[in-house]
Protein backbone atom coordinates (compact mmCIF):
# COMPACT_ATOMS: atom_id res chain seq x y z
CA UNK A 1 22.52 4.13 -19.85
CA UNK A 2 25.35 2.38 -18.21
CA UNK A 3 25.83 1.48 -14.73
CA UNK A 4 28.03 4.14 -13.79
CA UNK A 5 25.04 6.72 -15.35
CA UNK A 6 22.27 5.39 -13.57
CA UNK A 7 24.40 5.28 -10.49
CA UNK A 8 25.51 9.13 -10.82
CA UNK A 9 21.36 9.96 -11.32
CA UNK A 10 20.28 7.77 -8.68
CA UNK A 11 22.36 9.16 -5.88
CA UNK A 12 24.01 6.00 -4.95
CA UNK A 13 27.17 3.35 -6.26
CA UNK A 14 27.55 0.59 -8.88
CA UNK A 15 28.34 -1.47 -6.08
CA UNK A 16 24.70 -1.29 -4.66
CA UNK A 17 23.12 -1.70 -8.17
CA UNK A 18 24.94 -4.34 -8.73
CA UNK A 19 23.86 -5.56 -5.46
CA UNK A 20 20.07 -4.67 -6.37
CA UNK A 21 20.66 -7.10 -9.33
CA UNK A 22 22.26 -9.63 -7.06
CA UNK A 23 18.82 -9.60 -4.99
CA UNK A 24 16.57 -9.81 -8.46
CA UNK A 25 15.40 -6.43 -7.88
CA UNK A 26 17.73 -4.75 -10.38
CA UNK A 27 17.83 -6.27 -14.01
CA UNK A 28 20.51 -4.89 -16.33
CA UNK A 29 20.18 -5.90 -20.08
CA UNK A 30 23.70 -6.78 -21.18
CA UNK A 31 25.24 -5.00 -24.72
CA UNK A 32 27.29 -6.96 -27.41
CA UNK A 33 30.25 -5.87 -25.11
CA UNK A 34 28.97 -7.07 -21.50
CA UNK A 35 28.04 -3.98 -20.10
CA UNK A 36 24.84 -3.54 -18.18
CA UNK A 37 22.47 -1.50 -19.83
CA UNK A 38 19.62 0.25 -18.34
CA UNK A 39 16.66 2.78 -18.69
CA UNK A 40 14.52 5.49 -17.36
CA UNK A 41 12.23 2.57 -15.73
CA UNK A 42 15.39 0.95 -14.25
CA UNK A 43 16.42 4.52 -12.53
CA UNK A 44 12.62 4.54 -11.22
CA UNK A 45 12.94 1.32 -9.29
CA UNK A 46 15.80 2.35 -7.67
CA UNK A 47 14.53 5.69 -7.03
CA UNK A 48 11.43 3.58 -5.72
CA UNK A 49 14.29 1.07 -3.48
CA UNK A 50 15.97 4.19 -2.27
CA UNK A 51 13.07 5.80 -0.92
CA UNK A 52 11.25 3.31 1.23
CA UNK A 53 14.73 2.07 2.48
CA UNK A 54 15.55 5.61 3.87
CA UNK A 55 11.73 5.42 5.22
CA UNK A 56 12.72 2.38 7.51
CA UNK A 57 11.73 -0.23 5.04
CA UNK A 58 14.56 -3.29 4.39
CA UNK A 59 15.29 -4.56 1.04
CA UNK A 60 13.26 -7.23 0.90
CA UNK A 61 10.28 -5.59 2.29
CA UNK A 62 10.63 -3.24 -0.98
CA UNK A 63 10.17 -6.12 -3.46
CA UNK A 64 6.31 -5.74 -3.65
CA UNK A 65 6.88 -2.03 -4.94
CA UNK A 66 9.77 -3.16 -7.23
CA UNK A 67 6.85 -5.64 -8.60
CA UNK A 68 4.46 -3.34 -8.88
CA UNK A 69 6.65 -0.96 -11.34
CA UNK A 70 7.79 -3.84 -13.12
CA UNK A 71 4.20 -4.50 -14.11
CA UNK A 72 3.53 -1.21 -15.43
CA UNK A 73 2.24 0.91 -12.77
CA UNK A 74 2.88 4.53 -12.22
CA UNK A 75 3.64 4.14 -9.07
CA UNK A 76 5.19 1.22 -6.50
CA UNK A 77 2.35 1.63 -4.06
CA UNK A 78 -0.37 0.98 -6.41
CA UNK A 79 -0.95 -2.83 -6.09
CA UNK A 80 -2.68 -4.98 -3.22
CA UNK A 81 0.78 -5.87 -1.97
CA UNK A 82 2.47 -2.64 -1.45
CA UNK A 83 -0.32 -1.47 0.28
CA UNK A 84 0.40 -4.71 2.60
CA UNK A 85 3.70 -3.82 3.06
CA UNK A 86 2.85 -0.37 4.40
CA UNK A 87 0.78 -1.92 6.73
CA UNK A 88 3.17 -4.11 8.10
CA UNK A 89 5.44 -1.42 8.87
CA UNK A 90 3.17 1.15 10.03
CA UNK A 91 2.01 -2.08 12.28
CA UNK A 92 5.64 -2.14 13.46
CA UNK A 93 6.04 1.43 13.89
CA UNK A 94 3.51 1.50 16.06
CA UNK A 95 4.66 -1.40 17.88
CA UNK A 96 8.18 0.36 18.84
CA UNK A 97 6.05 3.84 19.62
CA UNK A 98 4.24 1.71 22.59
CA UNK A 99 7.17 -0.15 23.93
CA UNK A 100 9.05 3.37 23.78
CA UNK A 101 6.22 5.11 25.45
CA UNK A 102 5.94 2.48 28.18
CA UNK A 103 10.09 3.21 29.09
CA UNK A 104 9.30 6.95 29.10
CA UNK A 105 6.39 5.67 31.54
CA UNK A 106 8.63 3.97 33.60
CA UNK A 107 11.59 6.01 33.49
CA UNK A 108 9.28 9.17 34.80
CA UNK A 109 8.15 7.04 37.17
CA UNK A 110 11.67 6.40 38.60
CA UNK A 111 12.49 9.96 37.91
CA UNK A 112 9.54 11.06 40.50
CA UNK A 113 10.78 8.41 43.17
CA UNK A 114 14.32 9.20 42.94
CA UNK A 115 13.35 13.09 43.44
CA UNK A 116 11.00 12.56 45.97
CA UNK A 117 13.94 11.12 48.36
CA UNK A 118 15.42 14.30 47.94
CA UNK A 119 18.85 12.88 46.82
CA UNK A 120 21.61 14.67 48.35
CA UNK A 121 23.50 17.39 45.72
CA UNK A 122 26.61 16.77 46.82
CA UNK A 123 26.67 12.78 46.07
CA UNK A 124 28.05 11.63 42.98
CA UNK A 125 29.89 8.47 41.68
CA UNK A 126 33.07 9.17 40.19
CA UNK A 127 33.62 7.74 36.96
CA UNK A 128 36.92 5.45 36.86
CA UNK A 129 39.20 5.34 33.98
């Protein structure tokens, strides 16, 4: 299939396959006339890119999962690395889930204070232009 194809199945634009290619994650074959050529494997990496980007992951972070397809796996999640990779980033989820839960920590906090001086209903700051 051409670009434009695997583009209209994949749910996204040449522009980012061509990008994908750019990045070695994406390679086209090339016909007699210079057109990229590509195949049902080719529309399952991206498939593969798409989904762990829209999970948080970059596009680097997929290239373990691109690897793993391209070596003839069923699935991008079935080698040593790509199980690394989730690891990393459920490391880093968990990471932002403290620091957030420490600011709602400290913003209740301030919340209590700020009540418990009974502020008075009638003060507010205008906002200037």
């Amino acid at each position: 299939m051409r670009i434009g194809e695997l583009a209209k199945r994949a749910g996204t634009t040449t522009r980012a396959l061509r990008f994908y290619e750019a990045q070695g994650l994406l390679a086209a074959q090339r016909a007699a006339n210079g057109y990229r050529e590509y195949d049902e494997a080719d529309l399952r990496v991206v498939a593969e890119i798409r989904a762990l980007q829209a999970a948080g992951f970059s596009l680097a972070d997929t290239r373990p999962f691109v690897a793993c397809l391209r070596a003839g796996n069923a699935a991008g999640d079935a080698c040593a690395d790509s199980v690394e990779a989730y690891r990393r980033k459920l490391a880093e989820v968990e990471a932002c889930l403290a620091q957030l839960t420490d600011l709602r920590t400290d913003l209740t906090r301030k919340l209590a204070a700020a009540l418990a001086r009974d502020p008075h209903p009638t003060c507010t700051v205008e906002e200037t232009p």
